[in-house]
PDB file of N, CA and C in Angstrom:
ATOM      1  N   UNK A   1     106.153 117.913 101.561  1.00  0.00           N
ATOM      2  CA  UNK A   1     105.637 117.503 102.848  1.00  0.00           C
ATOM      3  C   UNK A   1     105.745 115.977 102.931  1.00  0.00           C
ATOM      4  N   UNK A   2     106.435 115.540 103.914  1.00  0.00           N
ATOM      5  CA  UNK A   2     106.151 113.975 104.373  1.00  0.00           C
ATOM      6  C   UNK A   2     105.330 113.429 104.903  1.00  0.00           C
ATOM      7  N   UNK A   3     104.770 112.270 104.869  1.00  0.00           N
ATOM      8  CA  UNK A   3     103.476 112.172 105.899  1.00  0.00           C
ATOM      9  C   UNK A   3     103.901 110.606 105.940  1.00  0.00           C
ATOM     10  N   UNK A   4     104.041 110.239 107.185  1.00  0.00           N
ATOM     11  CA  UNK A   4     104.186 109.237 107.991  1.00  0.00           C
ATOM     12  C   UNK A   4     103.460 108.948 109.385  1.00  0.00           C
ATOM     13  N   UNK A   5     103.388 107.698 109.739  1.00  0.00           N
ATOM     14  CA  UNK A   5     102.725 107.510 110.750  1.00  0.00           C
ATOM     15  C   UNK A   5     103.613 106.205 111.775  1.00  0.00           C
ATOM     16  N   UNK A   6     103.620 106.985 113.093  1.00  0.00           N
ATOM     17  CA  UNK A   6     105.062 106.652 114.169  1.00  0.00           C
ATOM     18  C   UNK A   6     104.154 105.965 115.128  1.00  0.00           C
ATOM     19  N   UNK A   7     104.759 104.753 115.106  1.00  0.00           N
ATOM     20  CA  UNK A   7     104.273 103.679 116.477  1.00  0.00           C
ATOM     21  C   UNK A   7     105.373 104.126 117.767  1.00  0.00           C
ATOM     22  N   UNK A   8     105.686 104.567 119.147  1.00  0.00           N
ATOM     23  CA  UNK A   8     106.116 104.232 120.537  1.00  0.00           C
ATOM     24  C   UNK A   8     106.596 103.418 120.714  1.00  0.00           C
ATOM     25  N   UNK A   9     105.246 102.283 120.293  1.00  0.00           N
ATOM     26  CA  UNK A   9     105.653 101.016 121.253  1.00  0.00           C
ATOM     27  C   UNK A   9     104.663 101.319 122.607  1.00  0.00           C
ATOM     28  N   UNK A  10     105.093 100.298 123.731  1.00  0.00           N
ATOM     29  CA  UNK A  10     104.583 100.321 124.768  1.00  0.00           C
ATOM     30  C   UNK A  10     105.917 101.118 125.541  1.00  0.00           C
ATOM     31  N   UNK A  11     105.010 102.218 126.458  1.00  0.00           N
ATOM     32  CA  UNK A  11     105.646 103.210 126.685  1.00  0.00           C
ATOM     33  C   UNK A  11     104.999 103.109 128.344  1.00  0.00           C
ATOM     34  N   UNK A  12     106.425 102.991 129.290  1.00  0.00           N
ATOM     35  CA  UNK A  12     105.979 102.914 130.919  1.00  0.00           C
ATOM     36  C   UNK A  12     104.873 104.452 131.131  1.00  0.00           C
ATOM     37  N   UNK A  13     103.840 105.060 130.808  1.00  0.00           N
ATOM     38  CA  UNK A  13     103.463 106.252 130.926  1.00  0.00           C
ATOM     39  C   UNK A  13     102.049 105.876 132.257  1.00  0.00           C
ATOM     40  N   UNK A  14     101.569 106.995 132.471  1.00  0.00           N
ATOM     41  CA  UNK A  14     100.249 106.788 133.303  1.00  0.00           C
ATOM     42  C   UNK A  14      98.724 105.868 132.666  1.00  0.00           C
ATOM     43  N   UNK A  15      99.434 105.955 131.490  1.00  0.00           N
ATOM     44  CA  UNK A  15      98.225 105.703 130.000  1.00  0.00           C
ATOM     45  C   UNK A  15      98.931 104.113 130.060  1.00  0.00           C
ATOM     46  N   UNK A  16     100.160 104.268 129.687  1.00  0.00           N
ATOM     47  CA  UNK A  16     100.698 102.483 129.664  1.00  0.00           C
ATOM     48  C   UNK A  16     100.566 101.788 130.880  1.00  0.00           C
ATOM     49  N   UNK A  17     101.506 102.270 131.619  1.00  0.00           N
ATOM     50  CA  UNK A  17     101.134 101.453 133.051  1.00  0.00           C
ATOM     51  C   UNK A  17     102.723 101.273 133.209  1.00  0.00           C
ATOM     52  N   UNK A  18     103.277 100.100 133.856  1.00  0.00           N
ATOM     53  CA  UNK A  18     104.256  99.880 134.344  1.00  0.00           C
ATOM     54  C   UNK A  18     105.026  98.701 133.453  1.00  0.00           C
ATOM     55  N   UNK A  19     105.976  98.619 133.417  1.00  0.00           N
ATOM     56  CA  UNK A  19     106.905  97.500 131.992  1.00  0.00           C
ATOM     57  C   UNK A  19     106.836  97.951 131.112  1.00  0.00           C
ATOM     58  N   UNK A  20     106.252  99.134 130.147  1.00  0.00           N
ATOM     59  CA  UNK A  20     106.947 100.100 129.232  1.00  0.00           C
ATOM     60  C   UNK A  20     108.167 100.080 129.028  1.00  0.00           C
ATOM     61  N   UNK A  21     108.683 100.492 128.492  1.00  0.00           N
ATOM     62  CA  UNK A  21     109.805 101.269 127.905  1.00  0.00           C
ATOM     63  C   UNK A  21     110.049 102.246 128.234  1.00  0.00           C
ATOM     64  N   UNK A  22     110.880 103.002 128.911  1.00  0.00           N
ATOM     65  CA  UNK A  22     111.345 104.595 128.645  1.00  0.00           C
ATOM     66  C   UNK A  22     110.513 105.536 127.913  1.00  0.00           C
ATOM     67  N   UNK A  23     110.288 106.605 128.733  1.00  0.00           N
ATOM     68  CA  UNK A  23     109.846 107.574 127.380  1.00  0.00           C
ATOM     69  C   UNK A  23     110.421 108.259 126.656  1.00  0.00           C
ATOM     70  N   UNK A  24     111.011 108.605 126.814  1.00  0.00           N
ATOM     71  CA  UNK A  24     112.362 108.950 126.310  1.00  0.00           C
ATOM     72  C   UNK A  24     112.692 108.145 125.349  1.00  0.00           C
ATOM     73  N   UNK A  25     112.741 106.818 125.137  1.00  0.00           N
ATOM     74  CA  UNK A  25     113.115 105.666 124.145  1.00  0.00           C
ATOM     75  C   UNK A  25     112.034 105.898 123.079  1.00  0.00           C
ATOM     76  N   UNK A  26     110.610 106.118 123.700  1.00  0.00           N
ATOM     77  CA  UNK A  26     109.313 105.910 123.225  1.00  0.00           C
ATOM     78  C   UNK A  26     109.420 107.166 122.147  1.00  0.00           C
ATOM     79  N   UNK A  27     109.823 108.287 122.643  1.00  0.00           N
ATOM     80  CA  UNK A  27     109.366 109.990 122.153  1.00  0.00           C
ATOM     81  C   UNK A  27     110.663 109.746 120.469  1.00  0.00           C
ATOM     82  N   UNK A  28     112.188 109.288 121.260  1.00  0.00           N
ATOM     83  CA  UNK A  28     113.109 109.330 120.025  1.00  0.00           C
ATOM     84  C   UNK A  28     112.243 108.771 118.459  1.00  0.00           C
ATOM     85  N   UNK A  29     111.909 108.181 118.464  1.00  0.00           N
ATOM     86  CA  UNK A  29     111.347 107.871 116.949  1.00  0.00           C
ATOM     87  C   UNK A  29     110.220 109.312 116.804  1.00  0.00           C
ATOM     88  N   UNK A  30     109.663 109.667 117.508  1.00  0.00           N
ATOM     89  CA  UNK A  30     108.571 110.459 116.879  1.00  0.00           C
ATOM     90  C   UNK A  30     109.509 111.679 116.921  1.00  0.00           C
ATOM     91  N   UNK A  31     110.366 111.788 117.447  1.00  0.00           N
ATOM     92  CA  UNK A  31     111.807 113.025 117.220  1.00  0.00           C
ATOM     93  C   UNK A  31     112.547 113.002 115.519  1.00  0.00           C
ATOM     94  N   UNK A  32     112.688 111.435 115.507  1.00  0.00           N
ATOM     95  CA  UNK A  32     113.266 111.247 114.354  1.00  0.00           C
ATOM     96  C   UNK A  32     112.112 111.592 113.450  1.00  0.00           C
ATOM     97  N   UNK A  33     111.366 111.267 113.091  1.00  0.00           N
ATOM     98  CA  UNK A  33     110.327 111.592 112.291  1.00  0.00           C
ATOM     99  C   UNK A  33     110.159 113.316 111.838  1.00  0.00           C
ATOM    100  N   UNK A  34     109.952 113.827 112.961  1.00  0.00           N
ATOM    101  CA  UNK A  34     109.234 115.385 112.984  1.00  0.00           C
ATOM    102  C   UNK A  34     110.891 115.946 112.382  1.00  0.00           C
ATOM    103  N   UNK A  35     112.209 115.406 112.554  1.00  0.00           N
ATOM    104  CA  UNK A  35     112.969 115.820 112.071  1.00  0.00           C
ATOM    105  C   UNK A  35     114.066 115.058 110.586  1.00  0.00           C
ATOM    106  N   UNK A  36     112.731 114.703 109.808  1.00  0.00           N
ATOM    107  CA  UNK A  36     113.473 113.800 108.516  1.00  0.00           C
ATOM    108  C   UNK A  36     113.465 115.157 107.764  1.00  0.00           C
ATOM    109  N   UNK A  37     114.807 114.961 107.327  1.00  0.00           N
ATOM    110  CA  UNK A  37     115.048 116.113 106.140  1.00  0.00           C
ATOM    111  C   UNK A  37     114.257 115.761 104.679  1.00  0.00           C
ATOM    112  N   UNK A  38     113.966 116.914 103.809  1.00  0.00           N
ATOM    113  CA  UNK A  38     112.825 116.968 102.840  1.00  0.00           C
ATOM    114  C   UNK A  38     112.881 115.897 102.098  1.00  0.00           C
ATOM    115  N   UNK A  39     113.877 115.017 101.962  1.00  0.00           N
ATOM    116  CA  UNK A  39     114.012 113.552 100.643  1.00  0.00           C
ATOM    117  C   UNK A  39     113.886 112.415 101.725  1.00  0.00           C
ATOM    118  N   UNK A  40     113.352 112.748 102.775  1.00  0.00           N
ATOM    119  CA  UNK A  40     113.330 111.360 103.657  1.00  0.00           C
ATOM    120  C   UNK A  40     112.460 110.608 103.043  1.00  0.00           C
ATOM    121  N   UNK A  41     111.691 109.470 104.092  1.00  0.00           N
ATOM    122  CA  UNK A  41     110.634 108.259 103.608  1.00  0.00           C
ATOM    123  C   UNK A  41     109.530 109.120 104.009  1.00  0.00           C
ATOM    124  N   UNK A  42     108.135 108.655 103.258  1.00  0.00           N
ATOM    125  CA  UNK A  42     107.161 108.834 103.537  1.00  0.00           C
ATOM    126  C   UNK A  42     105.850 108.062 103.183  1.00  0.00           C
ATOM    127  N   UNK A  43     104.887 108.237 103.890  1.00  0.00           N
ATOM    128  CA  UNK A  43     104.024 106.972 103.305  1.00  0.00           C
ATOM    129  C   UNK A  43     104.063 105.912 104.177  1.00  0.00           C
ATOM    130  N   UNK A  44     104.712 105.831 105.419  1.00  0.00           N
ATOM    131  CA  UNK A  44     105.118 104.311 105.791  1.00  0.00           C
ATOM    132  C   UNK A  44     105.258 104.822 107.342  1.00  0.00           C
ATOM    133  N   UNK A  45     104.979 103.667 108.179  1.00  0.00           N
ATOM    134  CA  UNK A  45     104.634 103.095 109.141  1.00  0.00           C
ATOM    135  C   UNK A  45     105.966 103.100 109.883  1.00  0.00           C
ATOM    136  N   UNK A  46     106.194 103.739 110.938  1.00  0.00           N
ATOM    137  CA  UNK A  46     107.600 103.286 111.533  1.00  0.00           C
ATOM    138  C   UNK A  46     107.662 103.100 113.101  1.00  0.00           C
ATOM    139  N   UNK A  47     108.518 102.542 113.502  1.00  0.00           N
ATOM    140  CA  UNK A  47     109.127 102.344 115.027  1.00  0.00           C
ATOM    141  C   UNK A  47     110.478 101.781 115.411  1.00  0.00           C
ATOM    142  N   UNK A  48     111.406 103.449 115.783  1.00  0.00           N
ATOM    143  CA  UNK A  48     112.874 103.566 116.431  1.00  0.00           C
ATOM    144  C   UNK A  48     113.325 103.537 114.676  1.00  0.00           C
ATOM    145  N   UNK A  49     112.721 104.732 114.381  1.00  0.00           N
ATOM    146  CA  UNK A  49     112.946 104.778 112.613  1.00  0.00           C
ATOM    147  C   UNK A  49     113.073 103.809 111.627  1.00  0.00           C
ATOM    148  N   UNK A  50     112.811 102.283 111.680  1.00  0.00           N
ATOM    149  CA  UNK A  50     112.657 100.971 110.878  1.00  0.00           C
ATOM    150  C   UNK A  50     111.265 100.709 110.452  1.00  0.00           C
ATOM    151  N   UNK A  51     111.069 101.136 108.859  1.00  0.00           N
ATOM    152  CA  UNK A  51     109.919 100.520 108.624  1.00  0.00           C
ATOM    153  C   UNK A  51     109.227  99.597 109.318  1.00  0.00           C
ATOM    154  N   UNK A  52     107.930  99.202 109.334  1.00  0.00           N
ATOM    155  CA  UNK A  52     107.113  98.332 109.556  1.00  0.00           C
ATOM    156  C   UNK A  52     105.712  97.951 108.517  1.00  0.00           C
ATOM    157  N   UNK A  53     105.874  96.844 108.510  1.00  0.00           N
ATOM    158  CA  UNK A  53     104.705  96.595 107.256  1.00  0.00           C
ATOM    159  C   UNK A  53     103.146  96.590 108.280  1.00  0.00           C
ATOM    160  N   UNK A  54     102.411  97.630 106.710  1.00  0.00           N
ATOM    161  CA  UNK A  54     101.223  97.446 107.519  1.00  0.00           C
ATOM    162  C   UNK A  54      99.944  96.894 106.375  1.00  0.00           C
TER     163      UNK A  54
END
């Protein structure tokens, strides 16, 4: 099991507001994530699949 945790970003939604990003742009990383094959990364912080230090 992997366990990671996926930042958006600021996402144009009803919740964000307006100057977002795409959601669509926003959703692809949490796509990539839910679909890392079993030897992917885990443990770590990401957004548009690039680590981020936390």
């Amino acid at each position: 099991m992997l366990v990671n945790s996926i930042c958006p970003g600021w996402v144009a939604t009803d919740m964000g507001g307006p100057g977002g990003r795409p959601v669509a742009q926003g959703a692809a990383g949490i796509v990539w994530a839910a679909t890392l094959p079993d030897n992917g990364p885990t443990g770590g912080f990401f957004r548009d699949g690039k680590r981020l230090p936390w």
